[in-house]
Protein backbone atom coordinates (compact mmCIF):
# COMPACT_ATOMS: atom_id res chain seq x y z
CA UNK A 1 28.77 -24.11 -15.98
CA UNK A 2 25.00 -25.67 -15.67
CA UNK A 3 22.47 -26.05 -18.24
CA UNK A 4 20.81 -23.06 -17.58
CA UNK A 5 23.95 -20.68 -17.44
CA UNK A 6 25.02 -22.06 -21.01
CA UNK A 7 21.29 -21.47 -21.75
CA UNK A 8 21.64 -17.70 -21.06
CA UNK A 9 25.09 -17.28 -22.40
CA UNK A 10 25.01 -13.49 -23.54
CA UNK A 11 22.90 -11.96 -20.68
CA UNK A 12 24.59 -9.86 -18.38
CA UNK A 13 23.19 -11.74 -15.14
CA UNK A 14 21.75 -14.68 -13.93
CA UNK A 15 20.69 -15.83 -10.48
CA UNK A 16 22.22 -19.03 -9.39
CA UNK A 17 20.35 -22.45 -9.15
CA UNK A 18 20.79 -22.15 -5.39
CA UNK A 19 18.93 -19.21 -4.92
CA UNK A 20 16.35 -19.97 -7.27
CA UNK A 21 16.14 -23.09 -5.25
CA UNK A 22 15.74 -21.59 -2.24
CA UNK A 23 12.39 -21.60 -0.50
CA UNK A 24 12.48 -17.94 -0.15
CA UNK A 25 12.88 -17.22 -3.66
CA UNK A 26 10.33 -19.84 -4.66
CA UNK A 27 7.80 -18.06 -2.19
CA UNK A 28 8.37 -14.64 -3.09
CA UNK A 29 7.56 -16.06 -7.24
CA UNK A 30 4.85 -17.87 -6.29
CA UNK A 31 2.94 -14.84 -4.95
CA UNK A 32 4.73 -12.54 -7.22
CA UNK A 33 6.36 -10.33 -4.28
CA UNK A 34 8.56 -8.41 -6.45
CA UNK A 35 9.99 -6.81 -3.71
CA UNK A 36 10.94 -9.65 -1.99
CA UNK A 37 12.49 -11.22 -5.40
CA UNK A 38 14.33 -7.98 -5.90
CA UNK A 39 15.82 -7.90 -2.81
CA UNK A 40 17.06 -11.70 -2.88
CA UNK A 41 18.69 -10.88 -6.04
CA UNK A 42 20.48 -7.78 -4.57
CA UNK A 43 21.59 -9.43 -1.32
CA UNK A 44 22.37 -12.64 -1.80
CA UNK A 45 24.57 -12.30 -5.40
CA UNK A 46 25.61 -8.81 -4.87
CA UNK A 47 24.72 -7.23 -7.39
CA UNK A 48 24.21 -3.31 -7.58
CA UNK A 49 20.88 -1.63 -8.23
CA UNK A 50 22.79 -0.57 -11.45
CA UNK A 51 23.62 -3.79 -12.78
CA UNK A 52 20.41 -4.96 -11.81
CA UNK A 53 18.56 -2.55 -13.53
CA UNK A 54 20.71 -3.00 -16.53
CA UNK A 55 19.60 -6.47 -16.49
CA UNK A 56 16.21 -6.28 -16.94
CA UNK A 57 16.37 -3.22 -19.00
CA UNK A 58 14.45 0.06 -19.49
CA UNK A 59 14.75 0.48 -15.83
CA UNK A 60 16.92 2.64 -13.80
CA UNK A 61 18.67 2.20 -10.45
CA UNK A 62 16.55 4.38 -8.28
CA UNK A 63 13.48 2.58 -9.34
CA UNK A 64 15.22 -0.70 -8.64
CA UNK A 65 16.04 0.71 -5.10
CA UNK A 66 12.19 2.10 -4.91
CA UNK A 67 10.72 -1.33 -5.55
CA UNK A 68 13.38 -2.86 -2.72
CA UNK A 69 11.41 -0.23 -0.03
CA UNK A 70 8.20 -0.87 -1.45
CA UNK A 71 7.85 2.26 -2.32
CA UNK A 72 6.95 0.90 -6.41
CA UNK A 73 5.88 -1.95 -7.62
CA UNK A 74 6.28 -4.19 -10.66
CA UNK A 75 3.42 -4.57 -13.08
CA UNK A 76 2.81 -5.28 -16.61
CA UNK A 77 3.23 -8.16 -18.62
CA UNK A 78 5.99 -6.74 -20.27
CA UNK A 79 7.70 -5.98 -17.62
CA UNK A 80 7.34 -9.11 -15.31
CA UNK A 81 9.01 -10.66 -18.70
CA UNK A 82 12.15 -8.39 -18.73
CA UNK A 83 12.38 -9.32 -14.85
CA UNK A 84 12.47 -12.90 -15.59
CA UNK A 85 14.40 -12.77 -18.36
CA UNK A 86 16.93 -10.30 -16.71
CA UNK A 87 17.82 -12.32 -13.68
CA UNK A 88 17.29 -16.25 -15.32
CA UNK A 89 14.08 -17.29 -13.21
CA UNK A 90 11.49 -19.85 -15.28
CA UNK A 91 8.82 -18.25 -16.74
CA UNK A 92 6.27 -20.76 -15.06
CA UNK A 93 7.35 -19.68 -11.93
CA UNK A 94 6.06 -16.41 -12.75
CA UNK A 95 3.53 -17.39 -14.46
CA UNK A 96 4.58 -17.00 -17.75
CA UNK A 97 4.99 -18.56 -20.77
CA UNK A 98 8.49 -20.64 -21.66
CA UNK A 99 10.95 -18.28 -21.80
CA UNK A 100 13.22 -17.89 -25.00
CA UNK A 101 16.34 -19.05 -23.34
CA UNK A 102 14.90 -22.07 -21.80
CA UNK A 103 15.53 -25.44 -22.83
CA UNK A 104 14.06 -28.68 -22.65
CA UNK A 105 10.63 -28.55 -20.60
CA UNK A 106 12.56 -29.55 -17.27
CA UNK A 107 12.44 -27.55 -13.60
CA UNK A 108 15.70 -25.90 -12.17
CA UNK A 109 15.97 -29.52 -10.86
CA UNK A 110 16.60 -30.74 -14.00
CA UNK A 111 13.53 -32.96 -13.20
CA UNK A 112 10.07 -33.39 -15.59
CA UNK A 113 8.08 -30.05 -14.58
CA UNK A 114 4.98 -31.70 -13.63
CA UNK A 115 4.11 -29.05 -10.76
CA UNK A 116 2.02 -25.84 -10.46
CA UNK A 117 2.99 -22.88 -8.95
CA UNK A 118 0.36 -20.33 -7.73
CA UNK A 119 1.99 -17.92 -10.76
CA UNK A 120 2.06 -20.52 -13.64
CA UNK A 121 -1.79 -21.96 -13.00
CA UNK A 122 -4.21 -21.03 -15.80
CA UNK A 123 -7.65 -19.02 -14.81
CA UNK A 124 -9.41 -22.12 -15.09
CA UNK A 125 -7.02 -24.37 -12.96
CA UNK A 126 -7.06 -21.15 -10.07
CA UNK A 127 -10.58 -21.28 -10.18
CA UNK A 128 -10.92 -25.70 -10.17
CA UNK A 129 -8.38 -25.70 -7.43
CA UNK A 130 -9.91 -23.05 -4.94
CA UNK A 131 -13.61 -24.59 -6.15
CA UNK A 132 -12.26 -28.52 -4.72
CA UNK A 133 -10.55 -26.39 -1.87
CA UNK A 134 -13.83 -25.42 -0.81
CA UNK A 135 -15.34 -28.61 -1.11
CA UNK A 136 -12.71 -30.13 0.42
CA UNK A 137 -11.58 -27.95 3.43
CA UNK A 138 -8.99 -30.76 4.55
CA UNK A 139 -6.78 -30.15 1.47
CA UNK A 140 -6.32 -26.17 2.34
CA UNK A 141 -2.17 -25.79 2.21
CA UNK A 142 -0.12 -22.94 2.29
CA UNK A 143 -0.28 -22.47 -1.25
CA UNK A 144 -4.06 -21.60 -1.35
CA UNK A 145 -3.58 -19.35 1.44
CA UNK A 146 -0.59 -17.63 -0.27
CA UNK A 147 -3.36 -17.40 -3.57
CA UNK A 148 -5.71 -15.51 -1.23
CA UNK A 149 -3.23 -13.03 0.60
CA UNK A 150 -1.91 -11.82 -2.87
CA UNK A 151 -5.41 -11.10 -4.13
CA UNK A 152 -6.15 -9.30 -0.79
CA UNK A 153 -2.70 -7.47 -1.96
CA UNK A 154 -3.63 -6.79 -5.32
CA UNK A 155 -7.19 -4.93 -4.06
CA UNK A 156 -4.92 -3.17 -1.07
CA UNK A 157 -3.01 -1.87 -4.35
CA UNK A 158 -5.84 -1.02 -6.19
CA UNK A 159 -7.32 1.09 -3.24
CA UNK A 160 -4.75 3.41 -3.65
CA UNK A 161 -6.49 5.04 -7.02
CA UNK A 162 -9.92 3.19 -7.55
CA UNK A 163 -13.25 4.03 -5.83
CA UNK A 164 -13.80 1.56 -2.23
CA UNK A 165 -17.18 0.81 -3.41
CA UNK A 166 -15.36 -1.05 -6.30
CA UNK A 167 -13.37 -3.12 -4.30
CA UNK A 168 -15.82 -4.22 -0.81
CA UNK A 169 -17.94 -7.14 -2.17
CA UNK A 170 -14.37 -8.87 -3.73
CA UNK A 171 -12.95 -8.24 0.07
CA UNK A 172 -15.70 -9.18 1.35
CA UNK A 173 -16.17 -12.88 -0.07
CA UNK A 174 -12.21 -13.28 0.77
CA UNK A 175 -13.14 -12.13 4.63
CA UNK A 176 -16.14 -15.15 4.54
CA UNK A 177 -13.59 -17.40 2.96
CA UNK A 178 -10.82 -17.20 5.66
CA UNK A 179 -13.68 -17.77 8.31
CA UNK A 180 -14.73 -20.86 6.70
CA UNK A 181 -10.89 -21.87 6.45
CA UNK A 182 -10.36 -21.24 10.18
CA UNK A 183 -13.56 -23.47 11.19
CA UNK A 184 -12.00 -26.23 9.35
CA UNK A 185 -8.15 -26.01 10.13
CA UNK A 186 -6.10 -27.88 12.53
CA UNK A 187 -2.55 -27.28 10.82
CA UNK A 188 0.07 -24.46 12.79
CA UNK A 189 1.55 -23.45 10.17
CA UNK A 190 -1.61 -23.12 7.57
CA UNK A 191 -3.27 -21.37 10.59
CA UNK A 192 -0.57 -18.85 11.05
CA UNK A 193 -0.92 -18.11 7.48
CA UNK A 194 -4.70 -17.73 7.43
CA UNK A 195 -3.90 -15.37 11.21
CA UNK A 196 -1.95 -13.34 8.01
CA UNK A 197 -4.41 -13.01 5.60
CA UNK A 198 -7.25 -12.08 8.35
CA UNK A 199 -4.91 -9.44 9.41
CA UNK A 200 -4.34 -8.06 6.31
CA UNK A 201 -8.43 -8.57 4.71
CA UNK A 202 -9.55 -7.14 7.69
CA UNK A 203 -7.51 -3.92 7.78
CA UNK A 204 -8.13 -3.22 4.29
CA UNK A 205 -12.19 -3.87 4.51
CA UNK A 206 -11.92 -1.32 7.82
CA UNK A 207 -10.37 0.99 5.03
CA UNK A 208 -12.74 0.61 2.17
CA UNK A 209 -16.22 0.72 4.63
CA UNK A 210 -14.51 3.86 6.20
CA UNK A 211 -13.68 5.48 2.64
CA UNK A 212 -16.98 4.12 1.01
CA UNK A 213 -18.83 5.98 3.55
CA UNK A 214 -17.27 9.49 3.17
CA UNK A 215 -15.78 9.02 6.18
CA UNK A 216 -19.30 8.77 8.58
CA UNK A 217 -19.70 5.16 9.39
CA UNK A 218 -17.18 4.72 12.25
CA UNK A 219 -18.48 2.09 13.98
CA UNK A 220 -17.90 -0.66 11.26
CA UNK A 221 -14.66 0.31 10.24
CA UNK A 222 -13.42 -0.06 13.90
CA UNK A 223 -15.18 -3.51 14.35
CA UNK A 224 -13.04 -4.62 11.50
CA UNK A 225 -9.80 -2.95 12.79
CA UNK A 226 -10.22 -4.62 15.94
CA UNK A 227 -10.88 -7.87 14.16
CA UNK A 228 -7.13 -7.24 12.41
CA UNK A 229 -5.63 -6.61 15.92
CA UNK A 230 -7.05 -9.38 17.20
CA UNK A 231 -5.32 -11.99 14.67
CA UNK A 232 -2.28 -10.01 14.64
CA UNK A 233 -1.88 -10.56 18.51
CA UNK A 234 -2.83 -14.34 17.85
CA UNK A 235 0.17 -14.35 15.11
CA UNK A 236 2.72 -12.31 17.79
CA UNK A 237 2.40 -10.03 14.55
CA UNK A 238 3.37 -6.09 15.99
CA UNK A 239 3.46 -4.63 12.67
CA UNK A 240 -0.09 -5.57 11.49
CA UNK A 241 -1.91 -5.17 14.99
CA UNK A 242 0.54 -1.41 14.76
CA UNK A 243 -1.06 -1.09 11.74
CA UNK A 244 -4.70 -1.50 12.46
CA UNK A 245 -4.51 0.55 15.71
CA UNK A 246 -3.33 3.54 13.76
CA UNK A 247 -5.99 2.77 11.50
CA UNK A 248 -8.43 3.44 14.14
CA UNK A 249 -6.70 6.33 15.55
CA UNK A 250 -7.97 8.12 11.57
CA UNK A 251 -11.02 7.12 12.51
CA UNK A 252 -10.74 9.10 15.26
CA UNK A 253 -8.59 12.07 14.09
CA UNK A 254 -10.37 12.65 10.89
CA UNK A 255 -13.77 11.08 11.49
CA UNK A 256 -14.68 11.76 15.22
CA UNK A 257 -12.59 14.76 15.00
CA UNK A 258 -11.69 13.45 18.34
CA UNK A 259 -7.88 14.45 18.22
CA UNK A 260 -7.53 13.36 22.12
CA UNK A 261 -8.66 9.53 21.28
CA UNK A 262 -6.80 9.90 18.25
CA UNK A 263 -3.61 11.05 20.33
CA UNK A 264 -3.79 8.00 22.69
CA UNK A 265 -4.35 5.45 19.85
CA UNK A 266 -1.66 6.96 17.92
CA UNK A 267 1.20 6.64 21.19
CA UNK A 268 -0.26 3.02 21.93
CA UNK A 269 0.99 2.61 18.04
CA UNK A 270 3.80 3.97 18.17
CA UNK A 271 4.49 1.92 21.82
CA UNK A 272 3.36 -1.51 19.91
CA UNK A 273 5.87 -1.29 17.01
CA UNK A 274 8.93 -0.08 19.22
CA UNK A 275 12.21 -1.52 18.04
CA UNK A 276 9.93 -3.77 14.89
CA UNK A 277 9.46 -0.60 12.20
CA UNK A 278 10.90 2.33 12.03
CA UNK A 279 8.94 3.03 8.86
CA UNK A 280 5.58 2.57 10.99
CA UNK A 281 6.41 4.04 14.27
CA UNK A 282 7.51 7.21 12.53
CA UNK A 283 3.88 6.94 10.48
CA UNK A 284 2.24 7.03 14.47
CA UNK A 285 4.03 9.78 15.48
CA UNK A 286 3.37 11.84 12.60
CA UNK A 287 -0.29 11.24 13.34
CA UNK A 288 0.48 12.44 17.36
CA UNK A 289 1.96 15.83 15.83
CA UNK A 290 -1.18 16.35 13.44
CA UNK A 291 -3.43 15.34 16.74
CA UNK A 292 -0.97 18.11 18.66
CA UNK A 293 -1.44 20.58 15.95
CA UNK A 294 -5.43 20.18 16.24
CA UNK A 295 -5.17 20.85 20.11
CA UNK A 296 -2.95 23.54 18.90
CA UNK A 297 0.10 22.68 21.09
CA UNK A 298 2.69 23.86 18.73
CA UNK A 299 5.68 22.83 20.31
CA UNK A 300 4.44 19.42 21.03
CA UNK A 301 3.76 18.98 17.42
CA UNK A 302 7.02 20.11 15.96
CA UNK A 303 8.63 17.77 18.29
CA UNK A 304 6.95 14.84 17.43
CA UNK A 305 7.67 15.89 13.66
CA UNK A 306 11.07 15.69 15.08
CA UNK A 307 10.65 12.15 15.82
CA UNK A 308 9.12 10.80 12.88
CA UNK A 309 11.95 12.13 10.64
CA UNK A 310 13.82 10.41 12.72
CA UNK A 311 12.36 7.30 12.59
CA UNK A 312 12.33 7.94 8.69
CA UNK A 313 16.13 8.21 8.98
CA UNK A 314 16.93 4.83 10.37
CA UNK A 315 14.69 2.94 7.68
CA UNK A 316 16.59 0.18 6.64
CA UNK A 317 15.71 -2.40 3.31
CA UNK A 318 14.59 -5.27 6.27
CA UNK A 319 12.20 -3.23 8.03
CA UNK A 320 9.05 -4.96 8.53
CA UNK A 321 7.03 -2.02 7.43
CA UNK A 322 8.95 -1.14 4.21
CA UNK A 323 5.96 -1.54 1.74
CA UNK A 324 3.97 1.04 3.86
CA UNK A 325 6.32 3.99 3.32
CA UNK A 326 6.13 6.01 -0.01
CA UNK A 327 7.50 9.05 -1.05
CA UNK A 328 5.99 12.66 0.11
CA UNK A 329 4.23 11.17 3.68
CA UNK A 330 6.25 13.50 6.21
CA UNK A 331 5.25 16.42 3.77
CA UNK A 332 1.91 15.82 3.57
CA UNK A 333 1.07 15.05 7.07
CA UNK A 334 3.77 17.99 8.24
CA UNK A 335 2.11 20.58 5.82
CA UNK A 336 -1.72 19.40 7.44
CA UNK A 337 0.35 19.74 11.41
CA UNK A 338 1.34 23.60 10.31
CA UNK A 339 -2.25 24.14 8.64
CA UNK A 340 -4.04 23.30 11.63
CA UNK A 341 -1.38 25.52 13.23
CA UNK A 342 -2.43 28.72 11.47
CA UNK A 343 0.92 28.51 9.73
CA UNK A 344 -0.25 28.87 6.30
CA UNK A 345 2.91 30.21 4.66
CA UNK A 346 4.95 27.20 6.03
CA UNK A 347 1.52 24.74 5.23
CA UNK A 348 1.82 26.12 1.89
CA UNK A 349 5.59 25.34 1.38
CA UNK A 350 5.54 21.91 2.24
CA UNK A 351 2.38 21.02 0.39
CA UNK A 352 3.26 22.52 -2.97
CA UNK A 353 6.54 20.10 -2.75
CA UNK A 354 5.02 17.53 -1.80
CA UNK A 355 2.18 17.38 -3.92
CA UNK A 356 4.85 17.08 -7.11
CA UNK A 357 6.57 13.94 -5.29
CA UNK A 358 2.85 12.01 -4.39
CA UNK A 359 1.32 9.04 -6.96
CA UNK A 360 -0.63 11.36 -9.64
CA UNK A 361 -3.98 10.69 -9.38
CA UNK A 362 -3.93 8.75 -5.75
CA UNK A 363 -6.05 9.71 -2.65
CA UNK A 364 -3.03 10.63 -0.78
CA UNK A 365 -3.06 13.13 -3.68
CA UNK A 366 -6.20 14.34 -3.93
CA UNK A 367 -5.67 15.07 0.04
CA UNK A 368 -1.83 16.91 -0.11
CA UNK A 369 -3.79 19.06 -2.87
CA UNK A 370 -7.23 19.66 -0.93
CA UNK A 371 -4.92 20.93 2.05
CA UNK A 372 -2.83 23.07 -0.34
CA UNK A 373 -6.24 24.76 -1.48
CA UNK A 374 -6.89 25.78 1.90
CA UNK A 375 -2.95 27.19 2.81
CA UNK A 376 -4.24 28.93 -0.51
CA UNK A 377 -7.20 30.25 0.31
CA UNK A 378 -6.20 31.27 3.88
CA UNK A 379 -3.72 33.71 2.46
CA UNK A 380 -6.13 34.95 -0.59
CA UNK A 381 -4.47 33.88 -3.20
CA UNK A 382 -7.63 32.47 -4.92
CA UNK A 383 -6.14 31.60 -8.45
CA UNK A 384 -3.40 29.60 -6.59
CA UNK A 385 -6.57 27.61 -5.02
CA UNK A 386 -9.09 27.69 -7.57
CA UNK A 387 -6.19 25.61 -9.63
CA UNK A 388 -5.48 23.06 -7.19
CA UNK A 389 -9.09 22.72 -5.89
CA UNK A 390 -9.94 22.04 -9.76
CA UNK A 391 -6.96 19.34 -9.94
CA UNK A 392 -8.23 18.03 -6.72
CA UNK A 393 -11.79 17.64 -7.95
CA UNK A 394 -10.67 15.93 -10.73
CA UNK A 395 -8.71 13.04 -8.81
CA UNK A 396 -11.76 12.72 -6.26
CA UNK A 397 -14.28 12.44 -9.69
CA UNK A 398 -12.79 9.32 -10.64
CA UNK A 399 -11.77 7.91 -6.97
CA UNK A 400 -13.98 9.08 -4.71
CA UNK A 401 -11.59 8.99 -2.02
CA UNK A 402 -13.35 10.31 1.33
CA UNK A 403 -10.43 11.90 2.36
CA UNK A 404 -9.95 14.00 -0.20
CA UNK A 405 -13.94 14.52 -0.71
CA UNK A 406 -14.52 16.33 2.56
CA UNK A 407 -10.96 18.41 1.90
CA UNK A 408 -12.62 19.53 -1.80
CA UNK A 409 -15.77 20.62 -0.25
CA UNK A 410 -14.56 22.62 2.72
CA UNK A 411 -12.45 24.08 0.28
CA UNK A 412 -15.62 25.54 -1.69
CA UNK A 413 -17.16 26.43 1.51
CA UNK A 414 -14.21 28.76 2.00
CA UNK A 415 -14.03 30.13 -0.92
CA UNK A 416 -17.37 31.59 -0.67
CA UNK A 417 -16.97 34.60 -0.89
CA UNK A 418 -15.59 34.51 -4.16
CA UNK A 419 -18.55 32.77 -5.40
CA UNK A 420 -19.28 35.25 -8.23
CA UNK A 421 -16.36 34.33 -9.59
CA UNK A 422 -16.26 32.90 -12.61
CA UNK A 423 -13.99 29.88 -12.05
CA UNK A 424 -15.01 29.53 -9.03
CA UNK A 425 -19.02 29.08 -9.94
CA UNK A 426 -17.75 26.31 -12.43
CA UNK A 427 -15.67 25.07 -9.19
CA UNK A 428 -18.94 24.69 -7.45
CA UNK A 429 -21.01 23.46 -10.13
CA UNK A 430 -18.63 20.49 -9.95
CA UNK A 431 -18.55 19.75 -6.59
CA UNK A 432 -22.70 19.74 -6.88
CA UNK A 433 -21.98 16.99 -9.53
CA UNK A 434 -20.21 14.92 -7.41
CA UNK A 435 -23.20 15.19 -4.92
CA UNK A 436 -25.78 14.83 -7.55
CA UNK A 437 -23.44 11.47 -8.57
CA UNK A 438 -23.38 10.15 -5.47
């Protein structure tokens, strides 16, 4: 038995030095990529989401499973600690302070800890180490890189519930700082990382300028989306240039209202991740059924709704677009398909379920719940709408998603002609607050 089993004599698992070793495992800590780290654990010592779960503690198997399909994450201090201490890995390469069970100040090597992960590094060493990065463009490494990419993942996150106004500046320094990188590298394999990170910065600043504007400003967001593409090709990356194509094809669905462009761009998606995601090709051909259900060719729709479930059916834990699925998306975009199809009753069925299984207080949210207002609305049942249009309201107040901003005001256009009453006066005093806000 090593030093660092006898260590942790009493827990009910511990990784093995060879895994920890590995440079997979050492990656995935260094950036923090839970998923990645769960996943390790789970394959590679064969251990059940049960056991796992039981490892680290207040945690149950289904969530364990959720954060292996990217579907949750991990965060909290508290419980990146019960992860480390649950499956044995160093708190500094985490990022954390010595754990309780560790010994002597010594690396899984057994060797005088003298490194510093991306995890373990202070504030003040970060911010010293990407200042003489700057000044020093020839010392840019993958490690850097790697610090960049998980910030532009940590504001992706964020997105998901904070206003896009919040977020662009932060994004946007990141986006100058990969451009000065690129002028100044001559390394493959730092340059296929920084081909990454422009992917990824690029899509998500498309996404914020698009959101930020209420969903007007179409031009920008594209010219960023097509800068994502681009890199993406460079890398031989499917699943990010996929990903900023269907981007585009919103753009085009929801902004342009364009749902023939949107169509196209949605197929040439769905074409470009072919046999690389199931998780994102069924996300494209959801969008081609909500694009068929705005030309109102019902049976075109239903059969590409066909598809994506589908698609959602052959998900496996390696798929390359794991992270990007999350419970309730065939509901939400199948209850909008049967909405535009005049199918309220149906509209209405799938959007009251899936509103109950979508992130509380998320713009995917705020959107399932603007389009249940309307399946509402189109059948008269006004107290049915004038409660979801209030919760909808609410979740737009604080993130001013644009997607779920035009939903809550079409909503009170339609429900006009039950201005006098009550609730719904205080409905529309609200939505002239956001206006008067903005």
């Amino acid at each position: 038995m090593d030093e660092r089993e006898n260590q942790r004599a009493g827990y009910p698992l511990t990784i093995p030095d060879t895994l920890l070793r590995s440079e997979a495992m050492q990656r995935a800590c260094a950036t923090r990529n839970f998923r990645e780290i769960f996943r390790l654990v789970n394959r590679r010592t064969g251990s059940s989401h049960a056991a796992m779960a039981a490892a680290i503690g207040k945690m149950t198997s289904s969530r364990v499973s959720d954060i292996i399909r990217g579907v949750r994450g991990v965060r909290g201090q508290q419980v990146i600690e019960r992860v480390a201490d649950g499956f044995g890995i160093p708190g500094d390469m985490l990022g954390l302070p010595r754990r309780s069970w560790e010994g002597s100040p010594n690396n899984i090597d057994g060797t005088a800890n003298t490194g510093t992960t991306v995890g373990a590094m202070t504030d003040s060493e970060a911010k010293a180490r990407a200042q003489h990065v700057r000044e020093n463009p020839g010392s840019l490494d993958l490690l850097a890189v790697a610090e960049l990419r998980q910030q532009v993942q940590t504001l992706d996150a964020r997105y998901v519930t904070e206003p896009s106004t919040a977020l662009i500046a932060e994004i946007g320094q990141h986006l100058g700082q990969l451009a000065y990188w690129h002028s100044h590298t001559t390394t493959y394999a730092v340059r296929r990382d920084l081909y990454a990170a422009q992917t990824e910065a690029s899509t998500l600043m498309g996404q914020l300028v698009w959101d930020a504007s209420g969903r007007t400003d179409h031009d920008t967001p594209r010219a960023y989306f097509a800068q994502a593409a681009d890199a993406a090709r460079e890398l031989r990356d499917p699943v990010g240039e996929g990903l900023a194509l269907l981007r585009t094809s919103f753009v085009a669905l929801y902004g342009e209202r364009n749902p023939r462009a949107g169509l196209e761009l949605a197929q040439h998606t769905a074409d470009t991740v072919e046999n690389t995601s199931h998780v994102l090709a069924a996300l494209a051909v959801l969008h081609t059924a909500e694009a068929y259900a705005m030309l109102q060719q019902r049976r075109d729709s239903e059969k590409a709704l066909r598809n994506a479930e589908w698609h959602f059916s052959q998900v496996g834990a390696n798929d390359a677009g794991t992270s990007m699925f999350s419970p309730g998306q065939f509901g939400r975009l199948a209850g909008s398909c049967f909405l535009f199809l005049n199918d309220t009753a149906r509209a209405q069925e799938l959007l009251e379920s899936t509103a109950k299984e979508l992130r509380e207080g998320s713009k995917s949210h705020a959107i399932a719940l603007g389009n249940l207002t309307l399946a509402y609305i189109r059948q008269r049942k006004v107290d049915e709408a004038v409660g979801t249009l209030g919760e909808a309201i609410g979740i737009v107040e604080r993130n001013r998603g644009g997607g779920g901003l035009n939903l809550i005001f079409q909503a009170g256009r339609e429900l006009q002609p039950w201005r006098d009453v009550p609730i719904v006066h205080e409905l529309n005093d609200r939505l002239l607050g956001i206006i008067a806000s903005a």
